[in-house]
N, C-alpha and C. Protein backbone atom coordinates (compact mmCIF):
# COMPACT_ATOMS: atom_id res chain seq x y z
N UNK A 1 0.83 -1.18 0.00
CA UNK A 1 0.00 0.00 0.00
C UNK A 1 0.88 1.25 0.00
N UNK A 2 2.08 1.13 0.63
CA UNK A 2 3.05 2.23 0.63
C UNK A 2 3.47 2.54 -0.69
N UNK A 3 3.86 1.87 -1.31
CA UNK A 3 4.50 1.82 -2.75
C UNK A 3 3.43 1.90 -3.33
N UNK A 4 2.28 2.16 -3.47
CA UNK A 4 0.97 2.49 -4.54
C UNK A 4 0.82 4.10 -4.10
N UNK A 5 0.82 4.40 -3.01
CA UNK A 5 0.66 6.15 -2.08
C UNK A 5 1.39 6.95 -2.31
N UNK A 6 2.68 6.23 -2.19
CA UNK A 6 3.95 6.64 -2.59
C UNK A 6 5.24 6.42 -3.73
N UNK A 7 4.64 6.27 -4.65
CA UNK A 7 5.83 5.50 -5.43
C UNK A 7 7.14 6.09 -5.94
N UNK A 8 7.34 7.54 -5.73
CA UNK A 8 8.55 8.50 -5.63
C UNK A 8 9.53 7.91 -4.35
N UNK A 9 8.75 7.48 -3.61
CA UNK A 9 9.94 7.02 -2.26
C UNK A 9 10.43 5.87 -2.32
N UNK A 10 10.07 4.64 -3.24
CA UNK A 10 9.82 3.46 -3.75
C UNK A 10 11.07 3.59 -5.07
N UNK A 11 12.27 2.93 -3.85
CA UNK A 11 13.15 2.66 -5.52
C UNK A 11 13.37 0.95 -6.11
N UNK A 12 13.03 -0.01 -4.75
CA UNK A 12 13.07 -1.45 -4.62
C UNK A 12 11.81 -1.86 -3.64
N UNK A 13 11.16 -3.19 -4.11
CA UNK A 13 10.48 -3.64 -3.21
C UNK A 13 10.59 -5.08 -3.35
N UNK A 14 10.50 -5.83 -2.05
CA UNK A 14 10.44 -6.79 -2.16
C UNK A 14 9.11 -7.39 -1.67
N UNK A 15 8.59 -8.76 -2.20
CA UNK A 15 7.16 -9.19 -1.59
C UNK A 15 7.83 -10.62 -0.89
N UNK A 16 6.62 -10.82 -0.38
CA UNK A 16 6.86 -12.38 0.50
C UNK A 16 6.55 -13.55 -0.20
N UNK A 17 4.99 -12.63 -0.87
CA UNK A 17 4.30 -13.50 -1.74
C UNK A 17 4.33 -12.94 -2.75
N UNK A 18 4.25 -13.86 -3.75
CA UNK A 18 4.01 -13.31 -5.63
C UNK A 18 3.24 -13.52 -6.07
N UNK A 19 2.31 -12.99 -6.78
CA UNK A 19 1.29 -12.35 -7.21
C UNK A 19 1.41 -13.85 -8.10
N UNK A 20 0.02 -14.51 -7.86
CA UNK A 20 -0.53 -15.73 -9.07
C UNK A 20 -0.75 -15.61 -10.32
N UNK A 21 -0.53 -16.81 -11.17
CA UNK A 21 -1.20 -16.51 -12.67
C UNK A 21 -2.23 -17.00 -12.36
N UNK A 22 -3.69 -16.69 -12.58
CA UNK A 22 -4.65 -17.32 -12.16
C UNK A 22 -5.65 -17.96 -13.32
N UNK A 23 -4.76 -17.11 -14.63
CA UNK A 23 -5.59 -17.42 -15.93
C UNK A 23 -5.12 -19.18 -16.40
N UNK A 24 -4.21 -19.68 -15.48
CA UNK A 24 -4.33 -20.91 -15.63
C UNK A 24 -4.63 -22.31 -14.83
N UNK A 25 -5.24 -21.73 -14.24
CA UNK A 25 -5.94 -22.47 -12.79
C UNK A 25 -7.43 -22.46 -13.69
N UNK A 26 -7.94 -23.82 -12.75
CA UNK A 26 -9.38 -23.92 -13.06
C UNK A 26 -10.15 -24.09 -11.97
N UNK A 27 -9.97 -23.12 -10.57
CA UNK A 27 -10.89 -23.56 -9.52
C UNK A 27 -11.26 -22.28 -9.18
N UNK A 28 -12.25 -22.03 -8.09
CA UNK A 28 -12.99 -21.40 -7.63
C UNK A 28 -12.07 -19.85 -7.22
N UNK A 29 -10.86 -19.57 -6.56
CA UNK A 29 -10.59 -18.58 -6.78
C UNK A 29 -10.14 -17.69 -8.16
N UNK A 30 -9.71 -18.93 -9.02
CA UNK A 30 -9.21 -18.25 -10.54
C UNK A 30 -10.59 -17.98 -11.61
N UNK A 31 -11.87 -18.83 -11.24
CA UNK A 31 -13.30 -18.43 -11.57
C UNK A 31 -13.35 -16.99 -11.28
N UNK A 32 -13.37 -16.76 -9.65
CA UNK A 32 -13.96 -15.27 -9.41
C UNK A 32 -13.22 -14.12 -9.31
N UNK A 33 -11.76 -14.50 -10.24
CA UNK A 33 -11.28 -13.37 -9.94
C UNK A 33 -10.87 -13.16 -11.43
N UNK A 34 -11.73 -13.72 -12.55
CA UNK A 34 -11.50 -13.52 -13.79
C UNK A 34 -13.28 -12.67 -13.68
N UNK A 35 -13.82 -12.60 -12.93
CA UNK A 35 -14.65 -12.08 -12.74
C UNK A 35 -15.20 -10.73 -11.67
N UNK A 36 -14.00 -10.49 -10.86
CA UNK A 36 -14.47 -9.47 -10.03
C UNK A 36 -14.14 -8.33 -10.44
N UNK A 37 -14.27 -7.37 -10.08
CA UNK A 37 -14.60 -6.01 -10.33
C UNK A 37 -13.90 -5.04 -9.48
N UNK A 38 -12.30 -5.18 -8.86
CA UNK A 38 -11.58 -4.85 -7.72
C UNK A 38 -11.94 -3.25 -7.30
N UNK A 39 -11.91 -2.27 -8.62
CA UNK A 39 -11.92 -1.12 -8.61
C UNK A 39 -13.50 -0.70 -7.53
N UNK A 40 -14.40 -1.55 -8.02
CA UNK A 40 -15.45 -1.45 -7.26
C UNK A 40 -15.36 -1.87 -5.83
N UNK A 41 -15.00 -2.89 -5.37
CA UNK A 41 -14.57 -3.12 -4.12
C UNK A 41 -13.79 -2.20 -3.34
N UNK A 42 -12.37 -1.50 -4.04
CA UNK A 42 -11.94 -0.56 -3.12
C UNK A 42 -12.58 1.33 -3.37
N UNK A 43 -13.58 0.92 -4.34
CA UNK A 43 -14.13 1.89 -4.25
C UNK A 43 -15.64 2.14 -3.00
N UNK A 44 -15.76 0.67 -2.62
CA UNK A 44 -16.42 0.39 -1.52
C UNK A 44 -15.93 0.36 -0.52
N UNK A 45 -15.11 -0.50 -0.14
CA UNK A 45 -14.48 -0.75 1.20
C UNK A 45 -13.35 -0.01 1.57
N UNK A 46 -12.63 0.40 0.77
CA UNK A 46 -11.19 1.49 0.83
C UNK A 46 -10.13 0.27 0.56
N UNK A 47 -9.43 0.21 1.40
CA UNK A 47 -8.35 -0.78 1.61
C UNK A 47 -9.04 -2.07 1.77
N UNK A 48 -8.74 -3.19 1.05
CA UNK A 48 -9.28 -4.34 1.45
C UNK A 48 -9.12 -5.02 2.55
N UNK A 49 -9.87 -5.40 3.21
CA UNK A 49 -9.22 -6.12 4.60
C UNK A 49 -8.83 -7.16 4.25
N UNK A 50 -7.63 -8.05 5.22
CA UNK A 50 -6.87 -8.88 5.15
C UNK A 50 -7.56 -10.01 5.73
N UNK A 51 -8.89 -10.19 5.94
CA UNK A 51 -9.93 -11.26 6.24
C UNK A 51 -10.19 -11.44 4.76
N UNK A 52 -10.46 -10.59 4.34
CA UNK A 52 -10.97 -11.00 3.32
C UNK A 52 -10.24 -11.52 1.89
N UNK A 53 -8.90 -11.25 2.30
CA UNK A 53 -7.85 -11.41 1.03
C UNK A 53 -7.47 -13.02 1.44
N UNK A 54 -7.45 -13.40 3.25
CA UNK A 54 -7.31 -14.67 3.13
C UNK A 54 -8.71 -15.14 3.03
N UNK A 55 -9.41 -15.17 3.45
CA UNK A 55 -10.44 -15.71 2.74
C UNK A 55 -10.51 -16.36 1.66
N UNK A 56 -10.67 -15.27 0.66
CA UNK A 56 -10.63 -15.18 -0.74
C UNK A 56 -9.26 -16.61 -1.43
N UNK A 57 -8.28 -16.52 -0.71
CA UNK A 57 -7.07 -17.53 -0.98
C UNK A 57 -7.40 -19.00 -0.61
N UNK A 58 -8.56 -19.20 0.17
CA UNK A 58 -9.05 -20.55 0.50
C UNK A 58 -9.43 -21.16 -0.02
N UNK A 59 -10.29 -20.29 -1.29
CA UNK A 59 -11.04 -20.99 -2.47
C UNK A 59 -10.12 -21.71 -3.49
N UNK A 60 -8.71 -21.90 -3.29
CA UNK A 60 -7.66 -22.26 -4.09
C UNK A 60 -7.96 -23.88 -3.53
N UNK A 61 -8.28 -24.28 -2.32
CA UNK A 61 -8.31 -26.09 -2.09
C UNK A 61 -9.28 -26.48 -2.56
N UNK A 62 -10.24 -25.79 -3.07
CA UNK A 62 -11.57 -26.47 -3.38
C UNK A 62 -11.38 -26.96 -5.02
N UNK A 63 -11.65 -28.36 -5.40
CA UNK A 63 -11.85 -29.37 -6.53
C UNK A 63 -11.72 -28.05 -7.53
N UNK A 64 -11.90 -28.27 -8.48
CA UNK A 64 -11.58 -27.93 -9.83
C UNK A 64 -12.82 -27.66 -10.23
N UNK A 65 -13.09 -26.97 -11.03
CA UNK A 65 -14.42 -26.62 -11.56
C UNK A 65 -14.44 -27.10 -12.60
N UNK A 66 -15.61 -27.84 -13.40
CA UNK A 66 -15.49 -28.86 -14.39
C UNK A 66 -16.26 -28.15 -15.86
């Protein structure tokens, strides 16, 4: 979030986690997130909460969508 607010102060960043390809997954989180609408969400909620981002990462154990 710092490096999106600020990106003049931002000369390196490192993550923990890396960002998924999801366009090659076939389950329930790569379904709804070829489908959500993010801009709308943080145009709702502001910052997303971190309930809801793990949340959202759970739908990765569930079977395959056929």
């Amino acid at each position: 979030m710092f490096a999106a607010l600020y990106p003049e102060k931002i000369k390196n960043i490192v993550t923990s986690a890396t960002p998924g390809d999801f366009s090659i997954d076939n389950n329930l989180l790569s379904v709804w997130t070829k489908s959500i609408n993010a801009d709308s969400i943080v145009d709702t909620f502001g910052n997303t909460h971190d309930v809801f981002i793990n949340s959202s990462f759970l739908l990765r154990v569930y079977p395959k969508i056929r």
